[in-house]
N, C-alpha and C. Protein backbone atom coordinates (compact mmCIF):
# COMPACT_ATOMS: atom_id res chain seq x y z
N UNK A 1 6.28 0.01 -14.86
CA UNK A 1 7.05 -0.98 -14.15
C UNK A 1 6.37 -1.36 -12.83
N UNK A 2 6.00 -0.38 -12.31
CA UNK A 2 5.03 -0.41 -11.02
C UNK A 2 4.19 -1.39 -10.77
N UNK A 3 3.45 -1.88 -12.11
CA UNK A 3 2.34 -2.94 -12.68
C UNK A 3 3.08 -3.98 -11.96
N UNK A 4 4.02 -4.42 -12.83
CA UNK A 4 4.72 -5.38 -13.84
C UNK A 4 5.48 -5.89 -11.64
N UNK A 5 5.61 -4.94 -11.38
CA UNK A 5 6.26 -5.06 -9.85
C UNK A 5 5.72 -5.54 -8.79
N UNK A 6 4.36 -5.26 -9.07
CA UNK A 6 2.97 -5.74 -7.95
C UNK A 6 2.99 -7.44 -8.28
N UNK A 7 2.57 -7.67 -9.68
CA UNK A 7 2.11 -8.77 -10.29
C UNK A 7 3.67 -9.62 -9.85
N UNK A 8 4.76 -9.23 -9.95
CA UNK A 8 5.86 -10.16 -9.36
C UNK A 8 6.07 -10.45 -7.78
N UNK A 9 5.61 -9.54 -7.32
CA UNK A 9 5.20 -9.07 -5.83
C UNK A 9 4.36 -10.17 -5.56
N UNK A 10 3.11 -10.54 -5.85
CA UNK A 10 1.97 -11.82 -5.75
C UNK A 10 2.97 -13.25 -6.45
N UNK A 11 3.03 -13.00 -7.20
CA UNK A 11 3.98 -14.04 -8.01
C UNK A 11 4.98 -14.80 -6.64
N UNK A 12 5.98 -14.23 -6.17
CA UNK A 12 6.98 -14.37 -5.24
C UNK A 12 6.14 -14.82 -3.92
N UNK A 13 5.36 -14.13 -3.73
CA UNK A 13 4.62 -14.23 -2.10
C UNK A 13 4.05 -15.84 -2.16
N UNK A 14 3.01 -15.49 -3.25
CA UNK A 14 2.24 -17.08 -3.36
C UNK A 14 3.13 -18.04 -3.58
N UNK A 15 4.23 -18.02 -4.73
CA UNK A 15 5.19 -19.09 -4.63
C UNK A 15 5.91 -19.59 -2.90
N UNK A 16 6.35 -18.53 -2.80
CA UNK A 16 7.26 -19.04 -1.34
C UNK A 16 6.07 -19.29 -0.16
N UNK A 17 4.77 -19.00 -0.09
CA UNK A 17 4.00 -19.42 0.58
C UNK A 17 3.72 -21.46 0.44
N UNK A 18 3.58 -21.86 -0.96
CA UNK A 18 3.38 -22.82 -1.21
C UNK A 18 4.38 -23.62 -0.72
N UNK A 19 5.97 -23.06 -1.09
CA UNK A 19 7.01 -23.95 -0.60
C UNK A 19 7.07 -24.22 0.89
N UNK A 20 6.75 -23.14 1.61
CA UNK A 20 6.70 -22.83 2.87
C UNK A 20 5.92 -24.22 3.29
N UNK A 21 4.32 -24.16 2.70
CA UNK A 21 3.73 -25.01 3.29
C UNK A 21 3.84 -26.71 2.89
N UNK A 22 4.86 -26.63 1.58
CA UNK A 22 5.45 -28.20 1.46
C UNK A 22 6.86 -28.23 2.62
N UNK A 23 7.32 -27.90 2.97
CA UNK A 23 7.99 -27.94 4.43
C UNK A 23 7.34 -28.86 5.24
N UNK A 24 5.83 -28.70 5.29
CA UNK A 24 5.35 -29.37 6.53
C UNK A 24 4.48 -30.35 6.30
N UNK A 25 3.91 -30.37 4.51
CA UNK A 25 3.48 -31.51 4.18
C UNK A 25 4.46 -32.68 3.68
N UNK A 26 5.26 -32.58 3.01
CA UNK A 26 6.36 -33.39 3.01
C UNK A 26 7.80 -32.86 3.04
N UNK A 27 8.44 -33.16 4.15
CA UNK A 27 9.53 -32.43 5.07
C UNK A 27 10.76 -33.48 4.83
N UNK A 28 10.81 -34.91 4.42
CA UNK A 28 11.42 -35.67 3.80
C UNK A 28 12.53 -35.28 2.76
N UNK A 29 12.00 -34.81 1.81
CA UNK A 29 13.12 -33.73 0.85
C UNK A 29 14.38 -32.77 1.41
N UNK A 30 13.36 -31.55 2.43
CA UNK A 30 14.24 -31.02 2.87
C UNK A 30 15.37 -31.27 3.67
N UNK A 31 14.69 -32.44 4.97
CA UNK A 31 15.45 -33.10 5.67
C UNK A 31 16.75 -33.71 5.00
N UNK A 32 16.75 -34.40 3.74
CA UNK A 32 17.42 -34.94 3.82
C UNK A 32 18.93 -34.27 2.39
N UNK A 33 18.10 -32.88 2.25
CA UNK A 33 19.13 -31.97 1.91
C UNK A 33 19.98 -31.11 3.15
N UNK A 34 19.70 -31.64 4.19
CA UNK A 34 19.99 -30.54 5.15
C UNK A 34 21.87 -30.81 5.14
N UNK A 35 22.22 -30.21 5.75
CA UNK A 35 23.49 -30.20 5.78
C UNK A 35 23.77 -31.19 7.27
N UNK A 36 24.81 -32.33 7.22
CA UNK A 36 24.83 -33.01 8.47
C UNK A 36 25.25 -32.37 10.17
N UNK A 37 25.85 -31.05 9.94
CA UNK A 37 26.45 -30.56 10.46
C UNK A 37 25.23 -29.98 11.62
N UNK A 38 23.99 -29.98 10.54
CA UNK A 38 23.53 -28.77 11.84
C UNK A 38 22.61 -29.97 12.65
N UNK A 39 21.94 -29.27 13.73
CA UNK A 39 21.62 -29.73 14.88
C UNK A 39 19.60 -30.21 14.01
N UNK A 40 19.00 -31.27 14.81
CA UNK A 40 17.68 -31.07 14.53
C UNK A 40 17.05 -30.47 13.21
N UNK A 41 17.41 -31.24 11.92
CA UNK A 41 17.33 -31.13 10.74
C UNK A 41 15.59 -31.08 10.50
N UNK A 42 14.56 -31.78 11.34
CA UNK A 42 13.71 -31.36 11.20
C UNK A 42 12.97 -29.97 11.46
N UNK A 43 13.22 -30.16 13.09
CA UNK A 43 13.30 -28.90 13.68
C UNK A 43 13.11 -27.87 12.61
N UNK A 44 14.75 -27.73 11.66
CA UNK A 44 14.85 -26.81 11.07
C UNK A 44 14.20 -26.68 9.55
N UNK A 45 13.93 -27.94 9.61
CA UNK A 45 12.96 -27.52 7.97
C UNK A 45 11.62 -27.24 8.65
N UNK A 46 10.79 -27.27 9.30
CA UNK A 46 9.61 -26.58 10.31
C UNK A 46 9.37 -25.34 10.24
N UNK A 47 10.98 -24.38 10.92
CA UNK A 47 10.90 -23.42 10.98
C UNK A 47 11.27 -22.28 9.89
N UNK A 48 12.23 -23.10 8.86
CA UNK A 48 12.08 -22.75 7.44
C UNK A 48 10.83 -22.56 6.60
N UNK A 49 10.10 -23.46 7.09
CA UNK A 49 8.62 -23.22 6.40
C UNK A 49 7.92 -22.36 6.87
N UNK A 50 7.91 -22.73 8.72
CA UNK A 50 7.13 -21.06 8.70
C UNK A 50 7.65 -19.83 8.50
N UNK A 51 8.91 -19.59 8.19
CA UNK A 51 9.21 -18.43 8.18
C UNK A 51 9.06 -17.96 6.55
N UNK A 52 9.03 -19.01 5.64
CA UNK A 52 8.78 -18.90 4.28
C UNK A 52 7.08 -18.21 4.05
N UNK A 53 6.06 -19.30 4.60
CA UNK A 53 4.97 -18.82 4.97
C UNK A 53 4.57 -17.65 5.51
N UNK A 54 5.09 -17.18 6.63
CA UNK A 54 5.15 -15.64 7.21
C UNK A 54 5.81 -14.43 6.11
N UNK A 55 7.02 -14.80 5.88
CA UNK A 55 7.44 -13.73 4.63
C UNK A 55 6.58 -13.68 3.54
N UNK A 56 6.04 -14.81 3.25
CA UNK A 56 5.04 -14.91 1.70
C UNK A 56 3.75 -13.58 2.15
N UNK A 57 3.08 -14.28 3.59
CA UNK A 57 2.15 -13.27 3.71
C UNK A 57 2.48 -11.98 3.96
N UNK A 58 3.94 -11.51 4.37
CA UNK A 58 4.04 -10.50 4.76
C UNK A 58 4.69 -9.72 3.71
N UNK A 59 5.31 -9.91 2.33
CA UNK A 59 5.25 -8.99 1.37
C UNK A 59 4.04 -8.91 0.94
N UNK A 60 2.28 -9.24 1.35
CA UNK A 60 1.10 -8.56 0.91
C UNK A 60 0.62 -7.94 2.31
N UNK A 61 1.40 -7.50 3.10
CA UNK A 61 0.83 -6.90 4.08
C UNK A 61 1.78 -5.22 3.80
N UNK A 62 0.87 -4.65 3.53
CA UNK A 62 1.60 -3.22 3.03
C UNK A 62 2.78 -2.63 4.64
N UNK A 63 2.01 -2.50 5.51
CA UNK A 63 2.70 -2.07 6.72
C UNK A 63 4.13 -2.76 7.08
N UNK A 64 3.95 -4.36 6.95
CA UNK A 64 5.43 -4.76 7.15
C UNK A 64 6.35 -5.53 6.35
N UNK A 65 5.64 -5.11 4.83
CA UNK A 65 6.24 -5.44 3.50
C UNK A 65 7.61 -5.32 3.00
N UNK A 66 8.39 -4.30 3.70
CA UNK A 66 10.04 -4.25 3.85
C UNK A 66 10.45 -4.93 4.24
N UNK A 67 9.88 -5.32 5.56
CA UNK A 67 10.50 -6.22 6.81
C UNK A 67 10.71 -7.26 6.53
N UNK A 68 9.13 -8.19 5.62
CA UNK A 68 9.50 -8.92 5.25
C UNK A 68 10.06 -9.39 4.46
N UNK A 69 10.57 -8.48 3.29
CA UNK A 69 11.38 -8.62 2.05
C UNK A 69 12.86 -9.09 2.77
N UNK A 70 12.54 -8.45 4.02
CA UNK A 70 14.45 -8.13 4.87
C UNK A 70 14.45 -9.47 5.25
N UNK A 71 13.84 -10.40 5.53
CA UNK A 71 13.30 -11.22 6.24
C UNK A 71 13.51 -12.53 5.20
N UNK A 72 13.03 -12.29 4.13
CA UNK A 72 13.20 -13.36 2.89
C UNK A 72 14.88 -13.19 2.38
N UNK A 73 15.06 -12.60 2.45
CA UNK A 73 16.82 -12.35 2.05
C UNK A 73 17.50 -13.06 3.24
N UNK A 74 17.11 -12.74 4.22
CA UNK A 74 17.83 -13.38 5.30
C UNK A 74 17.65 -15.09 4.90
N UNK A 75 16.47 -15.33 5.32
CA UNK A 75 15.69 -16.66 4.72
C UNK A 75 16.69 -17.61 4.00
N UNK A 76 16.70 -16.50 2.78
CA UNK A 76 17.39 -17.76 1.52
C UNK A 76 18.67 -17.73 1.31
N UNK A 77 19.89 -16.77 2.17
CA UNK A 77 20.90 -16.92 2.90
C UNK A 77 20.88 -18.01 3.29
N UNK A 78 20.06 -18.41 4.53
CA UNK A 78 20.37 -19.39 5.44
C UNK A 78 19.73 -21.14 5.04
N UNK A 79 19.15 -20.71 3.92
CA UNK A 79 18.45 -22.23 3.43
C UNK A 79 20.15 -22.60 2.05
N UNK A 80 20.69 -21.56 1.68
CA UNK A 80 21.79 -21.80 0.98
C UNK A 80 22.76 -22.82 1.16
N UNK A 81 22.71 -23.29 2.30
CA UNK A 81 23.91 -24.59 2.39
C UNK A 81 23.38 -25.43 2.26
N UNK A 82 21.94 -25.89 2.37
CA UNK A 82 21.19 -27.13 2.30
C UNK A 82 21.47 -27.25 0.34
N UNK A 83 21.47 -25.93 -0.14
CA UNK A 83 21.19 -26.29 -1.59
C UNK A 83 22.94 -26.74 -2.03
N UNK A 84 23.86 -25.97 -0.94
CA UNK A 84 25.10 -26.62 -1.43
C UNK A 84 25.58 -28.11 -1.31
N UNK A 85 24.91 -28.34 -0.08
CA UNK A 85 24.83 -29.93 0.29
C UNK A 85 24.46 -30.59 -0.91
N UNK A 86 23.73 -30.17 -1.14
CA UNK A 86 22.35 -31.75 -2.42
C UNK A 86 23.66 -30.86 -3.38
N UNK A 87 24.10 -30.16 -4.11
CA UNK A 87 24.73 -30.28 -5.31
C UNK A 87 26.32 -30.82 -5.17
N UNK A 88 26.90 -30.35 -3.95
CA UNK A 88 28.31 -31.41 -3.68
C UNK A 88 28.21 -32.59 -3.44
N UNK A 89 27.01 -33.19 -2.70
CA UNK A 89 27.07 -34.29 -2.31
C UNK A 89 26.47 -35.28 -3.27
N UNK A 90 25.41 -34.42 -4.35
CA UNK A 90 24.68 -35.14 -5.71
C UNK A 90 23.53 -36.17 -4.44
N UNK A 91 22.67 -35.23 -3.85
CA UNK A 91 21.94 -35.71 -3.39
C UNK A 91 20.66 -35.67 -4.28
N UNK A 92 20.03 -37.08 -4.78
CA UNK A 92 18.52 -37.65 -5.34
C UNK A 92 17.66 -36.83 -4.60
N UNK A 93 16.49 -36.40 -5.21
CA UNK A 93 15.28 -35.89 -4.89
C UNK A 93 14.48 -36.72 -5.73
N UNK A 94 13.46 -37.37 -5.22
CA UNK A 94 12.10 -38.03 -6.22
C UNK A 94 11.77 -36.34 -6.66
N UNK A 95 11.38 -36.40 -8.10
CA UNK A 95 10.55 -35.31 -8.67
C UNK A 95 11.56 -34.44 -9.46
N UNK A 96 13.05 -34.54 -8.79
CA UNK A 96 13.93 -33.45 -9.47
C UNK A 96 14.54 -34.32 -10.18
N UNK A 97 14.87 -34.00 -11.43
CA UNK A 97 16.04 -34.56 -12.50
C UNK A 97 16.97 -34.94 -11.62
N UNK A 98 17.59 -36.20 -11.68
CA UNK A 98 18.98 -36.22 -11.09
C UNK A 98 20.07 -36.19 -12.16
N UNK A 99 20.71 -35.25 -11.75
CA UNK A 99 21.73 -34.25 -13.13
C UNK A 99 22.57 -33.79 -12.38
N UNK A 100 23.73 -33.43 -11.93
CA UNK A 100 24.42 -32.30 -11.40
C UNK A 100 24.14 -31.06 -11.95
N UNK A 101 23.99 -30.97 -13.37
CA UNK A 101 23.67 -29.75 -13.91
C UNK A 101 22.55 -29.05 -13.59
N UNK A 102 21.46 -29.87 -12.79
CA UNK A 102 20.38 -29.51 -12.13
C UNK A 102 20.47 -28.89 -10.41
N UNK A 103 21.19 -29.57 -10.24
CA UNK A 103 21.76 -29.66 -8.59
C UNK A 103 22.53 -27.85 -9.39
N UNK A 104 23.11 -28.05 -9.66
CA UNK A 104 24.55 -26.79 -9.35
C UNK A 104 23.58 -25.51 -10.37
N UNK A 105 22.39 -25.90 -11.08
CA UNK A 105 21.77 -24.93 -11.56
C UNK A 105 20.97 -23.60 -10.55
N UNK A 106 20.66 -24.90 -9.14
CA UNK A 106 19.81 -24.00 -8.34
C UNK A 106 21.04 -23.40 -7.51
N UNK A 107 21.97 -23.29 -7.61
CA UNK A 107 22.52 -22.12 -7.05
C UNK A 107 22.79 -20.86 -7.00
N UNK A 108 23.21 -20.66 -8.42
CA UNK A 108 22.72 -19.23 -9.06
C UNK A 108 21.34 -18.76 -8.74
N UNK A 109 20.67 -20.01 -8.66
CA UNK A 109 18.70 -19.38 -8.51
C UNK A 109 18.63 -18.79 -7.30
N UNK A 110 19.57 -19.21 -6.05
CA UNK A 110 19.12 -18.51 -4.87
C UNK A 110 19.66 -16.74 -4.92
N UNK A 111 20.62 -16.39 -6.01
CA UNK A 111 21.19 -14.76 -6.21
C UNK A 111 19.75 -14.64 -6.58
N UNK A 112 19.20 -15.26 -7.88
CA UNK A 112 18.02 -14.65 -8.68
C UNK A 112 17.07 -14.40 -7.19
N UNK A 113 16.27 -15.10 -6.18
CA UNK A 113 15.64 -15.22 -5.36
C UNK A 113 15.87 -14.34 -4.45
N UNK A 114 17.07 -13.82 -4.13
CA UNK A 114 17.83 -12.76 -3.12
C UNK A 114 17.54 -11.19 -4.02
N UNK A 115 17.74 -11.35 -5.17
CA UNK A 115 17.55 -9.96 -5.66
C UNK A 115 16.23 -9.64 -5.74
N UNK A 116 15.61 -10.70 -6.16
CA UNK A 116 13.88 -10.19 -6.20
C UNK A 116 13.13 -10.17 -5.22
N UNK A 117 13.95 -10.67 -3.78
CA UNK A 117 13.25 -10.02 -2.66
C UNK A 117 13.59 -8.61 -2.17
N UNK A 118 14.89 -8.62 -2.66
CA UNK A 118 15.40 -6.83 -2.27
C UNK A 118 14.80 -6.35 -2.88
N UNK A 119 13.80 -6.06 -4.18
CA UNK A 119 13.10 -5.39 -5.05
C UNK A 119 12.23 -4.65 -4.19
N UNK A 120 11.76 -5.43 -3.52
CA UNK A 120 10.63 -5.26 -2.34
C UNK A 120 11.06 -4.27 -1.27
N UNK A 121 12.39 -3.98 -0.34
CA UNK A 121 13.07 -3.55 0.42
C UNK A 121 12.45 -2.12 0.15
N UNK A 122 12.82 -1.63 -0.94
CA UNK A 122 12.54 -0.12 -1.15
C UNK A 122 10.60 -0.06 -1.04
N UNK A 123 10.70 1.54 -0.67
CA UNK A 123 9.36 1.91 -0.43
C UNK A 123 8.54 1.55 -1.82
N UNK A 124 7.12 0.70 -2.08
CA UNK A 124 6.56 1.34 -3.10
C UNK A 124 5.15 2.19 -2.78
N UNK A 125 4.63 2.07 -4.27
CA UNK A 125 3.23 3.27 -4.37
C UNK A 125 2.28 2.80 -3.35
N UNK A 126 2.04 3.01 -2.67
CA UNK A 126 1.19 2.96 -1.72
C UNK A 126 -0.30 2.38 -1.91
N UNK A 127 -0.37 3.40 -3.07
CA UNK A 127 -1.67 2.94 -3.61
C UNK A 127 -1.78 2.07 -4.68
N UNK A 128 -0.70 1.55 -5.02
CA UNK A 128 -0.71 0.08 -6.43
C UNK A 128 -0.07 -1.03 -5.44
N UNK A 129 0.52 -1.02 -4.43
CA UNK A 129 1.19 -1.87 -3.70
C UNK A 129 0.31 -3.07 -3.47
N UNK A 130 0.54 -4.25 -3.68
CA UNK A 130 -0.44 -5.71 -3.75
C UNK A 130 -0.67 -5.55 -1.81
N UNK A 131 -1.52 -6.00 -1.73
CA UNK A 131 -1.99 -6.48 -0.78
C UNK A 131 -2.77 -7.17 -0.22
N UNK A 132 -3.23 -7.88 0.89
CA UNK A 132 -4.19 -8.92 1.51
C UNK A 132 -5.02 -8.22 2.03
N UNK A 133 -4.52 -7.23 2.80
CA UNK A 133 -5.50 -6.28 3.26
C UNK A 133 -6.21 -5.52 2.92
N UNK A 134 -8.04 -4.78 2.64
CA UNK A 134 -8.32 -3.59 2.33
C UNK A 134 -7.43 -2.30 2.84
N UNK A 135 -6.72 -1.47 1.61
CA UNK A 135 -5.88 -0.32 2.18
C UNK A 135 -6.76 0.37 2.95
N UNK A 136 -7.85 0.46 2.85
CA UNK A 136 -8.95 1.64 3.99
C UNK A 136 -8.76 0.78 5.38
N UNK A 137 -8.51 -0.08 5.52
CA UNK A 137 -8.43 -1.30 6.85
C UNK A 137 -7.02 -0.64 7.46
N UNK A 138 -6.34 -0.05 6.64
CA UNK A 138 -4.85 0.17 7.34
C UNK A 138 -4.23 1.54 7.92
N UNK A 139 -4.50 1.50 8.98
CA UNK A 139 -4.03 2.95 10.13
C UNK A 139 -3.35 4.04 9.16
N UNK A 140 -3.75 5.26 8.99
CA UNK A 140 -3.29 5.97 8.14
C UNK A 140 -1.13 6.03 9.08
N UNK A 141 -1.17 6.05 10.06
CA UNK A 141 0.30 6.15 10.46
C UNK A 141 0.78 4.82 10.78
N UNK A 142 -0.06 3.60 9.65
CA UNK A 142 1.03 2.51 9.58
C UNK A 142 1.10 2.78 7.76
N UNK A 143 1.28 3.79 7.10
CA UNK A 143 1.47 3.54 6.01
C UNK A 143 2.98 4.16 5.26
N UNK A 144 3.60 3.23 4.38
CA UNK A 144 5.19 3.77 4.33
C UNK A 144 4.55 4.80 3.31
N UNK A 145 5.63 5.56 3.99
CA UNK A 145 6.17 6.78 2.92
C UNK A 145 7.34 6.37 2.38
């Protein structure tokens, strides 16, 4: 399972890295799922991206690979009302089906997205754990037990 955990581990990181960095190449989408309520809708798709980007790199950084798992849960908590917006309100996206059944599909997806970052939360093998870094590169007392 360990395998099978790493390879979802890269899987998750690189995905939410990519989304991260469509945040800031085209920010149009998000913006205009945002919910009206909050303040500086760009602002906040900006900082959604980098923080998507930062969590992506930081479940392959062995040392603060919890943190950031803690970090992506928080994340897709707080991107959750934008996805409730576009499915109550049946907000169009160029590229996405316009369906409600599409809209109200990605909601359940953000539980799926929340659990497979807690996967991460717990300690793993140290030595199968994916990473960016050479493990010999990493302070023997920054390594989880």
């Amino acid at each position: 399972m360990s395998k099978h955990k790493e390879l979802l581990r890269v899987i998750l990181a690189i995905s939410i890295i990519v989304v991260g960095v469509t945040h800031f190449l085209t920010p149009e989408p998000y913006v205009k799922i945002m919910p009206p309520q909050l303040p500086y809708p760009l602002g906040l798709v900006y900082l959604s991206g980098f923080y998507e980007i930062l969590g992506g790199i930081g479940l392959l950084v062995p040392p603060v690979s919890q943190a950031a798992a803690w970090g992506l849960i928080a994340l897709f908590i707080a991107v959750f009302p934008a996805n409730i917006n576009m499915a109550v309100n049946h907000i169009k996206l160029e590229h996405i089906p316009d369906s409600p059944w599409v809209q109200v599909v990605r909601l359940p997806f953000q539980a799926v997205l929340i659990a497979w970052a807690w996967w991460y939360t717990k300690p793993s093998d140290w030595e199968k754990q994916a990473s960016l870094i050479p493990k010999s590169l990493i302070p023997k007392e920054l390594e989880l037990k």
